[in-house]
Protein backbone atom coordinates (compact mmCIF):
# COMPACT_ATOMS: atom_id res chain seq x y z
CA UNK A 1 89.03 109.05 92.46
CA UNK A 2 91.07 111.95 93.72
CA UNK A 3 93.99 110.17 94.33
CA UNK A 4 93.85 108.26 90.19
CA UNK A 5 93.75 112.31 89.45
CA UNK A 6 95.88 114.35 91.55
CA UNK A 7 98.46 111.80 92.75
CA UNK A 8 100.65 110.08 90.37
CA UNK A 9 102.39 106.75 91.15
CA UNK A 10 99.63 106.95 93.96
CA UNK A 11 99.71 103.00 95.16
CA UNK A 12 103.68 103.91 95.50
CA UNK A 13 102.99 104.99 99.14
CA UNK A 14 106.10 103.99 100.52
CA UNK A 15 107.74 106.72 98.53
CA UNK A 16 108.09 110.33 100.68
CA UNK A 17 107.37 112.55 98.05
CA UNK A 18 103.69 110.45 96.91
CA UNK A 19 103.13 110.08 101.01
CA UNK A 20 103.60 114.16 100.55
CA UNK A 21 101.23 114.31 97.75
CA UNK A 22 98.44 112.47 99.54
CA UNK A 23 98.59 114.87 102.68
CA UNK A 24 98.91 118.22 99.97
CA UNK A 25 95.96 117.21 97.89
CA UNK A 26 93.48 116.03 100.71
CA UNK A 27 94.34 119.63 102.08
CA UNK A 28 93.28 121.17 99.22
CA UNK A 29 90.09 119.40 98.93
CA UNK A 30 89.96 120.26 102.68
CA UNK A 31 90.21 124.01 102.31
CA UNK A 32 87.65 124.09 99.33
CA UNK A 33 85.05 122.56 100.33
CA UNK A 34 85.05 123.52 103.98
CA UNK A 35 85.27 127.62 102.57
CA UNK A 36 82.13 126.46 100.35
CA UNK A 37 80.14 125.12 103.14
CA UNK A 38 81.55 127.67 105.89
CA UNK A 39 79.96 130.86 103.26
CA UNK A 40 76.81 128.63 102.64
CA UNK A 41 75.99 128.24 106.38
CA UNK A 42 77.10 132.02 107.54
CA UNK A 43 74.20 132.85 104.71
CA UNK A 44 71.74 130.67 105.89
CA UNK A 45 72.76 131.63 109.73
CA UNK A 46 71.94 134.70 109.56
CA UNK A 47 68.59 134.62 107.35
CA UNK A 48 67.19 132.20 109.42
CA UNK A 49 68.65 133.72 113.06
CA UNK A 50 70.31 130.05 114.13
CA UNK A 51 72.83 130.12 116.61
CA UNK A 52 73.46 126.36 115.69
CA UNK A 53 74.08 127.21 111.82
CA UNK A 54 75.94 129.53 112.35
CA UNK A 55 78.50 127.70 115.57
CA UNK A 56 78.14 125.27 112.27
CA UNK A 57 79.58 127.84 110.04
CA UNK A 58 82.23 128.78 112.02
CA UNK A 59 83.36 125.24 112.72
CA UNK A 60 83.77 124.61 108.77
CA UNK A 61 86.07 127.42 108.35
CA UNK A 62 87.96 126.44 111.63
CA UNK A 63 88.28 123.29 109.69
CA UNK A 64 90.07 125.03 107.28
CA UNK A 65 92.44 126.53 108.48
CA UNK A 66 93.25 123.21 110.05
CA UNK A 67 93.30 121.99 106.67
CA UNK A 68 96.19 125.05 106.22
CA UNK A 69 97.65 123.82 109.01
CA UNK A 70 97.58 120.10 107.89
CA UNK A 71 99.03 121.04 104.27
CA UNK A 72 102.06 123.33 106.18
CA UNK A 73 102.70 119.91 108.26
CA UNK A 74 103.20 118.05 104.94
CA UNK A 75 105.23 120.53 103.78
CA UNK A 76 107.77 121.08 106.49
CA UNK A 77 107.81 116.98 107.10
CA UNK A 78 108.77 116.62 103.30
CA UNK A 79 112.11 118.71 104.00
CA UNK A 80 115.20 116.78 103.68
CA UNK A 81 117.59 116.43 106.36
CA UNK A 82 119.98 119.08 107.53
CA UNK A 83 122.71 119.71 109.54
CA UNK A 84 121.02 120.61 112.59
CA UNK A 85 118.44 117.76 111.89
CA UNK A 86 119.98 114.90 110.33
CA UNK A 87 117.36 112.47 111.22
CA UNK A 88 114.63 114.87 109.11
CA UNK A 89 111.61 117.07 110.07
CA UNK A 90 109.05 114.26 109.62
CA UNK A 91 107.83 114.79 113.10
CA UNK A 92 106.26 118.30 111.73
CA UNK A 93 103.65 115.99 110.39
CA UNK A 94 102.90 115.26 113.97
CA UNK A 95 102.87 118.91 115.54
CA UNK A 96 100.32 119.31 112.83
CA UNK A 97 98.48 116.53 114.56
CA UNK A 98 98.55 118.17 117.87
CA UNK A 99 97.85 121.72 116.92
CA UNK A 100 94.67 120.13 114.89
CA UNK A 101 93.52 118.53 117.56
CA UNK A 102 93.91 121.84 119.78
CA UNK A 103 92.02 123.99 117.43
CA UNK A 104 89.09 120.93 117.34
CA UNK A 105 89.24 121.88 121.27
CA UNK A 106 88.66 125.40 121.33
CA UNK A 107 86.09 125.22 118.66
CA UNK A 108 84.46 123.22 121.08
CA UNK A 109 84.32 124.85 123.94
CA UNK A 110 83.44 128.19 122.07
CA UNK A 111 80.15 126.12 120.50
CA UNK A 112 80.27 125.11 124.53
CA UNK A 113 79.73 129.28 125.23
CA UNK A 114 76.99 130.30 122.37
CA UNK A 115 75.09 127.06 123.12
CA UNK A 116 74.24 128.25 127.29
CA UNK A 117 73.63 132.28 126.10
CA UNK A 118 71.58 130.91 123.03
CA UNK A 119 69.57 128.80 125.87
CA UNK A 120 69.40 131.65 128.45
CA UNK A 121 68.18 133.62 125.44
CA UNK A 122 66.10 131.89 122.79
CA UNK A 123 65.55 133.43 119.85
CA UNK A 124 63.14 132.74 117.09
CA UNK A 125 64.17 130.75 114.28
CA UNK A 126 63.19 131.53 110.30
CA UNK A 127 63.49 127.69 108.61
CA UNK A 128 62.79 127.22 104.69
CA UNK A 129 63.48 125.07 102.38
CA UNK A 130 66.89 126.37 100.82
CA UNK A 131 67.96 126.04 104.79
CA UNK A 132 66.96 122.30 104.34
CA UNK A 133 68.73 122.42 100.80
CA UNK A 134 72.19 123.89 102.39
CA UNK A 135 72.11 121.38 105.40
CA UNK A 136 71.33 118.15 103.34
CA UNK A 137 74.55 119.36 101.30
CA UNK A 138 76.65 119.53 103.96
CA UNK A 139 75.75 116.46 105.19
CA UNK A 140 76.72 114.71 102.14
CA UNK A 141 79.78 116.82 101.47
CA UNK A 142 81.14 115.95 104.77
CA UNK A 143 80.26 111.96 104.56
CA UNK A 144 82.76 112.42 101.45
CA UNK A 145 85.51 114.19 103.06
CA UNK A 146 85.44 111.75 106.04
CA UNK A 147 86.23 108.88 103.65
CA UNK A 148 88.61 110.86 101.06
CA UNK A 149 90.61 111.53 104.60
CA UNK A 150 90.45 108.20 105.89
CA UNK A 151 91.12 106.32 103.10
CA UNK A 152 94.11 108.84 102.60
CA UNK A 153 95.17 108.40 106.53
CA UNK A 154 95.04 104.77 106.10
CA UNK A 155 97.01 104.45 102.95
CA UNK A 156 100.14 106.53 104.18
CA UNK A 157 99.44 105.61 107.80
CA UNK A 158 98.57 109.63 108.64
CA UNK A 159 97.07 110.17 112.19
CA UNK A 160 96.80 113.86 111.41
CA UNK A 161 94.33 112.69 108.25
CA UNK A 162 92.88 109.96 110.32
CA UNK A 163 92.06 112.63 113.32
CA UNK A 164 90.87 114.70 110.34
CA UNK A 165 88.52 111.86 108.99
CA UNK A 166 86.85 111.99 112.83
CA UNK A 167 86.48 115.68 112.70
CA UNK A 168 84.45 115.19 109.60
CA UNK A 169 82.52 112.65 111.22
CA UNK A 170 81.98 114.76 113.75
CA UNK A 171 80.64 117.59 111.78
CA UNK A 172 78.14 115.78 109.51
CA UNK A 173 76.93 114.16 112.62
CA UNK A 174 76.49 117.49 113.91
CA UNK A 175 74.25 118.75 110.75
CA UNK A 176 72.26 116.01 111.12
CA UNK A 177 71.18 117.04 114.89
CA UNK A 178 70.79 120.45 113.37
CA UNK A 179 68.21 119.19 110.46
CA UNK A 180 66.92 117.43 113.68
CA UNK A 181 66.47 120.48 115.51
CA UNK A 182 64.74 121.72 112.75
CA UNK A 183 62.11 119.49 112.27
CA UNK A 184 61.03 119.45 115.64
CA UNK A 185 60.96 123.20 115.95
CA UNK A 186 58.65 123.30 112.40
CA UNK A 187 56.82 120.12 113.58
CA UNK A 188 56.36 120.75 117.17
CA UNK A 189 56.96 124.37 117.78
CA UNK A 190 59.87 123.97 120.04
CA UNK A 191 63.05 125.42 120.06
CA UNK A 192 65.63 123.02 120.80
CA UNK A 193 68.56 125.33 118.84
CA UNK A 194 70.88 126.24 122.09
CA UNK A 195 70.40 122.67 123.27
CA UNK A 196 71.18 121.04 119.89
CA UNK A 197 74.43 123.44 119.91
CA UNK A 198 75.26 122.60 123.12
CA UNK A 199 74.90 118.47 122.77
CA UNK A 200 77.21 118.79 119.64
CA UNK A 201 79.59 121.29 121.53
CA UNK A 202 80.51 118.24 123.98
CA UNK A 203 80.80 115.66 121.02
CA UNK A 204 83.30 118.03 119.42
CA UNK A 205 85.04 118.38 122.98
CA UNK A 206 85.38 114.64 123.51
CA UNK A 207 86.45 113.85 120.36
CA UNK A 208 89.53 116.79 120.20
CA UNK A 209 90.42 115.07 123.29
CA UNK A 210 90.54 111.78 121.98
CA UNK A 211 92.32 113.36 119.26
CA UNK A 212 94.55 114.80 121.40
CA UNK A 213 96.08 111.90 122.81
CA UNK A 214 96.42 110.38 119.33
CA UNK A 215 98.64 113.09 119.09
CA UNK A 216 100.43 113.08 121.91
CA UNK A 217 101.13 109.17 121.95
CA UNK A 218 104.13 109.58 119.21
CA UNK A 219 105.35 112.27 120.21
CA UNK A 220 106.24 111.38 123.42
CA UNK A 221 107.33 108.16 121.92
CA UNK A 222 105.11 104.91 121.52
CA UNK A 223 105.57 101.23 120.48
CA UNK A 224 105.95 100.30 116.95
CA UNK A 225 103.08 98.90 115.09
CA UNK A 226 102.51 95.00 115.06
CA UNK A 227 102.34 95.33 111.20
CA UNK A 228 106.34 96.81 111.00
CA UNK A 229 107.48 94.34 113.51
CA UNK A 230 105.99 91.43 112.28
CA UNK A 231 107.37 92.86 108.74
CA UNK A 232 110.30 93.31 109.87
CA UNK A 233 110.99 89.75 111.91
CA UNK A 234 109.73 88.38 108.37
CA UNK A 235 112.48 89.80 107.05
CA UNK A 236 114.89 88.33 109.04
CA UNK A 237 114.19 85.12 109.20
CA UNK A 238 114.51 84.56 105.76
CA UNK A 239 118.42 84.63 106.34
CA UNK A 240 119.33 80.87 106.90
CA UNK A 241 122.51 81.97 109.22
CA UNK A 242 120.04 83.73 111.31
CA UNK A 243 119.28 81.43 114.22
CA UNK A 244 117.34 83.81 116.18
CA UNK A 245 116.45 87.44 116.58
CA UNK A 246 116.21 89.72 120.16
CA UNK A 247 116.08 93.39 120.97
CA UNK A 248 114.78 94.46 118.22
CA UNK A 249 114.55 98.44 118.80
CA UNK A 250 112.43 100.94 116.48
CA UNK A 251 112.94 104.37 116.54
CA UNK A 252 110.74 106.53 115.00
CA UNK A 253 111.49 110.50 113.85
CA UNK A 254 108.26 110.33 111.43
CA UNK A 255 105.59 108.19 109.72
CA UNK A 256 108.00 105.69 107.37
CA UNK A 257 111.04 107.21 108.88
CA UNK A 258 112.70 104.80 111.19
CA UNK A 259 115.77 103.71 112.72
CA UNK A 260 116.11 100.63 113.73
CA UNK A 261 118.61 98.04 115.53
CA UNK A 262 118.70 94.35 115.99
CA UNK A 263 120.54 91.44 117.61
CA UNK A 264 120.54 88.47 115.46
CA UNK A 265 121.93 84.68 117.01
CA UNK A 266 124.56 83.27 114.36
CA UNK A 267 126.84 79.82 115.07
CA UNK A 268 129.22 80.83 117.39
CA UNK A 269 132.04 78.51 115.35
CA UNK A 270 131.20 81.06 112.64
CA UNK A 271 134.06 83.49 111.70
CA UNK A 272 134.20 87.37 112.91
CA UNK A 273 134.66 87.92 108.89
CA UNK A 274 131.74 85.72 107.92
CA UNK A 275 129.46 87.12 110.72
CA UNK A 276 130.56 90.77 109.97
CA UNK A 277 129.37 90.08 106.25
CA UNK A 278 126.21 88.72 107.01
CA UNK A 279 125.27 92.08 109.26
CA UNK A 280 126.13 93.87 106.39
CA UNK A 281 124.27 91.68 104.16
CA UNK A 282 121.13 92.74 106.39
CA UNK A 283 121.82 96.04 106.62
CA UNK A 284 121.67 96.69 102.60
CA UNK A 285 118.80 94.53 101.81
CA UNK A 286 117.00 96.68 104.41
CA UNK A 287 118.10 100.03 102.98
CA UNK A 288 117.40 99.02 99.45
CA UNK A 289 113.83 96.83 100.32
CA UNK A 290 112.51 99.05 103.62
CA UNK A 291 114.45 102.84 103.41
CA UNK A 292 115.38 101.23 106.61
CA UNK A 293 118.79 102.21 108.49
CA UNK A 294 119.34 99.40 110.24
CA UNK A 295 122.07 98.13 112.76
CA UNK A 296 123.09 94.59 113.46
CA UNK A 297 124.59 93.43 116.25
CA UNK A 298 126.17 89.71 116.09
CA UNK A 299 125.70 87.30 119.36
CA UNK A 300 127.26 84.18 118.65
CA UNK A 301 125.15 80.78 119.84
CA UNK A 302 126.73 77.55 120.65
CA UNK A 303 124.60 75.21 119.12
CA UNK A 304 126.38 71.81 119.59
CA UNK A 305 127.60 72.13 122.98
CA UNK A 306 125.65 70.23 125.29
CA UNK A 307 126.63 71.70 128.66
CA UNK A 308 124.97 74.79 127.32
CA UNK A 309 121.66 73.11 125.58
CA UNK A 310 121.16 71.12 128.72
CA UNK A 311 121.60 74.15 131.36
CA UNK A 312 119.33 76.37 129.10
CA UNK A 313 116.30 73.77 129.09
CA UNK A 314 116.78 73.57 132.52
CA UNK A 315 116.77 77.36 133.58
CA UNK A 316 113.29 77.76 130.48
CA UNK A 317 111.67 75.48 132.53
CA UNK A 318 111.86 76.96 135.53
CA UNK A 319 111.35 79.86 134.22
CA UNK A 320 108.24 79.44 132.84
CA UNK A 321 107.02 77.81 135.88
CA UNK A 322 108.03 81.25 137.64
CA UNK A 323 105.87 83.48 135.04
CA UNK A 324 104.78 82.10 131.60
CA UNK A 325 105.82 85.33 130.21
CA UNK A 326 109.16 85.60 130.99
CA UNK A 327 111.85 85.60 127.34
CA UNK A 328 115.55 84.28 127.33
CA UNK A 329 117.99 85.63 125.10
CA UNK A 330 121.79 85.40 124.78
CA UNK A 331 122.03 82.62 127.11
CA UNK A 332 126.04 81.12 127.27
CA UNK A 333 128.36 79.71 130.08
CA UNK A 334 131.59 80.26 130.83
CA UNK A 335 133.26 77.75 132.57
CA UNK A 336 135.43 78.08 135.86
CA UNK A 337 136.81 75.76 138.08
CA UNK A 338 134.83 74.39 140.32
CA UNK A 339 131.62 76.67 138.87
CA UNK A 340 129.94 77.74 135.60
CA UNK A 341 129.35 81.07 135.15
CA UNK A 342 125.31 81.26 133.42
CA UNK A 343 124.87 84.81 131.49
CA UNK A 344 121.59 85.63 129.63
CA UNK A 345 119.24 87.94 129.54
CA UNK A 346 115.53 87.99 130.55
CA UNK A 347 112.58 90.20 128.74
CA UNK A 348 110.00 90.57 131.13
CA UNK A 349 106.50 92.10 130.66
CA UNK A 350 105.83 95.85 131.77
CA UNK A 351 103.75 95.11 134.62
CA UNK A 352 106.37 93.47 135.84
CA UNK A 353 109.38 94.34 138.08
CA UNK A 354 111.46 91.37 139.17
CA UNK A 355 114.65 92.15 140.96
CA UNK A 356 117.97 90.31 140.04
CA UNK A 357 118.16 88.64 143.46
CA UNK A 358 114.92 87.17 143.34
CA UNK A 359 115.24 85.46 140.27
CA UNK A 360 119.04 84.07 140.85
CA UNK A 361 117.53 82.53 144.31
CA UNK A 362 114.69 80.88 142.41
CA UNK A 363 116.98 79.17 140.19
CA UNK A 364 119.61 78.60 142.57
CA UNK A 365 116.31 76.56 144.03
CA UNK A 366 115.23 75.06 140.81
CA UNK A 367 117.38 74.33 138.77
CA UNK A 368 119.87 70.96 139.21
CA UNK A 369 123.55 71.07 139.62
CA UNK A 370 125.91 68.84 138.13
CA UNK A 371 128.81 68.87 139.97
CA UNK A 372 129.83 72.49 139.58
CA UNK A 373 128.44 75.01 141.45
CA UNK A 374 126.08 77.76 138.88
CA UNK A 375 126.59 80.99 138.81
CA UNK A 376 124.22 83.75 137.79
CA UNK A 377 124.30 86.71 135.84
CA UNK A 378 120.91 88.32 134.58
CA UNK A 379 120.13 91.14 132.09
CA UNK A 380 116.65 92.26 132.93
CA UNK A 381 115.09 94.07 130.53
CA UNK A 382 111.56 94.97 128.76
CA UNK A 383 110.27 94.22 125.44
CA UNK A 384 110.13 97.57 123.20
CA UNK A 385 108.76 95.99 120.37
């Protein structure tokens, strides 16, 4: 509902400015209801002397100001490029992330502190029903900012509103021990306050740290998602010059900001014109479909020659009796006398470390001469996408 009011063009999401609008309007909502429900539970805090209400309290208006600090991320990522940062400030976006999930931390560990004096020194607790009233509120109020921020994080792809979803979760899950607490101390006549604070004081502290990594992950640089690859390799495949595709390379300087490179397999009989027109070819449709820089780098593929089709079947096969996993890309010969010079290059998987040597004497094993010696020269590399 939010989104049909305050966003316009809102199922546009691939646009920058709407992607801005999502993360300035949940922000909003963020900072006015958490200032509605932080003043509520500082009143009933105090009136009814709970230590738990009021680490509540505190943790709603902590959550907005992370709000503030999720609306300034938006901001700063919607700048456009400068001089000094020509590939754009999306990435603020992301320090917003991390300095969320900080706060979430220290909020924690604070709740962490007043939990152990609140047990050391137990208080009485003064519970009616406009306490009940408040609590049930909250409850509801944050069950409907966890899924206004999730939905929101999942339409523009946001961890910073998706971490902010959680931290909603986490708070109405903490209300609801709180009502908990209540009951038993009106039902049973014991106070369970510090230790209620204290059990939700370590949820909060996990979660920030779950958070954290979140955070951390593309910042330090991580691998694209399935959904953009798979989007992307869609893409080009639909060229019928294409014959295959290879080291295909993301990088990423903000959600739905990406630079990206490719190698694509074309006839090798084709001409350097013809081949150079159908990289640029690529490279437009992706700017004008995706918002995509792209940049595509020809290999040409004999695709007639037998020599080559026979020694490549040859070297898969043993190959993939080697490890399953192994990939073979730009694979050509060039011929000598007396030898055949075999060039390609191998992806292997992470876990994986194969030396040069090693694989050359496997094949040299392996794999069948025909009257010329065979010569190797391998690329080893890793997949990055």
């Amino acid at each position: 509902m939010l989104k049909k009011w305050f966003i316009p063009n809102y199922q546009n999401v691939e646009s920058a400015s709407v992607r801005n609008r999502y993360g300035t309007v949940a922000s909003f909502f963020g900072i006015f209801t958490n200032i509605l429900l932080g003043v509520m539970k500082l009143i009933i805090g105090f009136l009814s002397n709970s230590v738990t209400i009021l680490a509540d309290a505190t943790n709603n208006l902590s959550d907005m100001i992370a709000s503030i600090i999720t609306l300034v991320g938006f901001r700063f990522s919607a700048k456009r490029p400068s001089k000094e940062h020509p590939y754009g400030y999306a990435r603020y976006e992301y320090i917003a992330n991390l300095f969320v999930s900080l706060f979430i931390f220290f909020i924690g560990l604070f709740f962490a502190k007043e939990s152990f004096e609140k047990i050391l020194h137990p208080s009485s607790l003064t519970i009616d029903v406009v306490t009940y009233l408040v609590l049930i509120v909250a409850v509801l109020v944050k069950g409907i900012q966890m899924m206004v921020y999730l939905d929101f994080g999942r339409r523009i792809d946001s961890n910073t509103l998706k971490a902010t979803a959680m931290d909603s979760r986490n708070d109405m899950l903490s209300t609801l021990a709180i009502l908990l607490s209540m009951i038993v101390m009106q039902v049973f006549h014991i106070n369970i306050d510090g230790y209620t604070a204290l059990l939700i004081s370590f949820f909060v502290i996990y979660s920030a740290i779950s958070l954290l990594q979140k955070a951390l992950d593309p910042l330090i640089g991580e691998r694209p998602s399935e959904e953009l690859v798979e989007r992307l390799q869609k893409k080009l495949k639909t060229y019928p010059e294409v014959l295959g595709i290879h080291d295909l390379v993301i990088h990423n300087y903000g959600v739905s900001f990406n630079f990206v490179s490719v190698h694509v397999e074309l006839d090798a009989k084709m001409s350097f014109m013809e081949s150079h027109q159908i990289a640029d070819q690529i490279e437009d449709d992706f700017y004008r479909e995706f918002g995509i820089n792209i940049a595509v780098h020809t290999d040409p593929v004999e695709i007639d020659n037998p020599v080559v089709i026979e020694l490549k079947e040859k070297v898969l096969d043993a190959l993939k009796k080697y490890d399953a996993n192994l990939e073979v890309h730009d694979f050509r010969i060039v011929e000598k006398k007396g030898a055949i010079q075999v060039l390609f290059d191998l992806v292997e998987p992470f876990e994986k470390d194969y030396a040069e040597d090693e694989l050359i004497s496997y094949l040299s094993k392996h794999v069948p001469k025909k009257g010329k010696d065979l010569q190797y020269s391998i690329k080893v590399d890793h997949m990055l996408t």
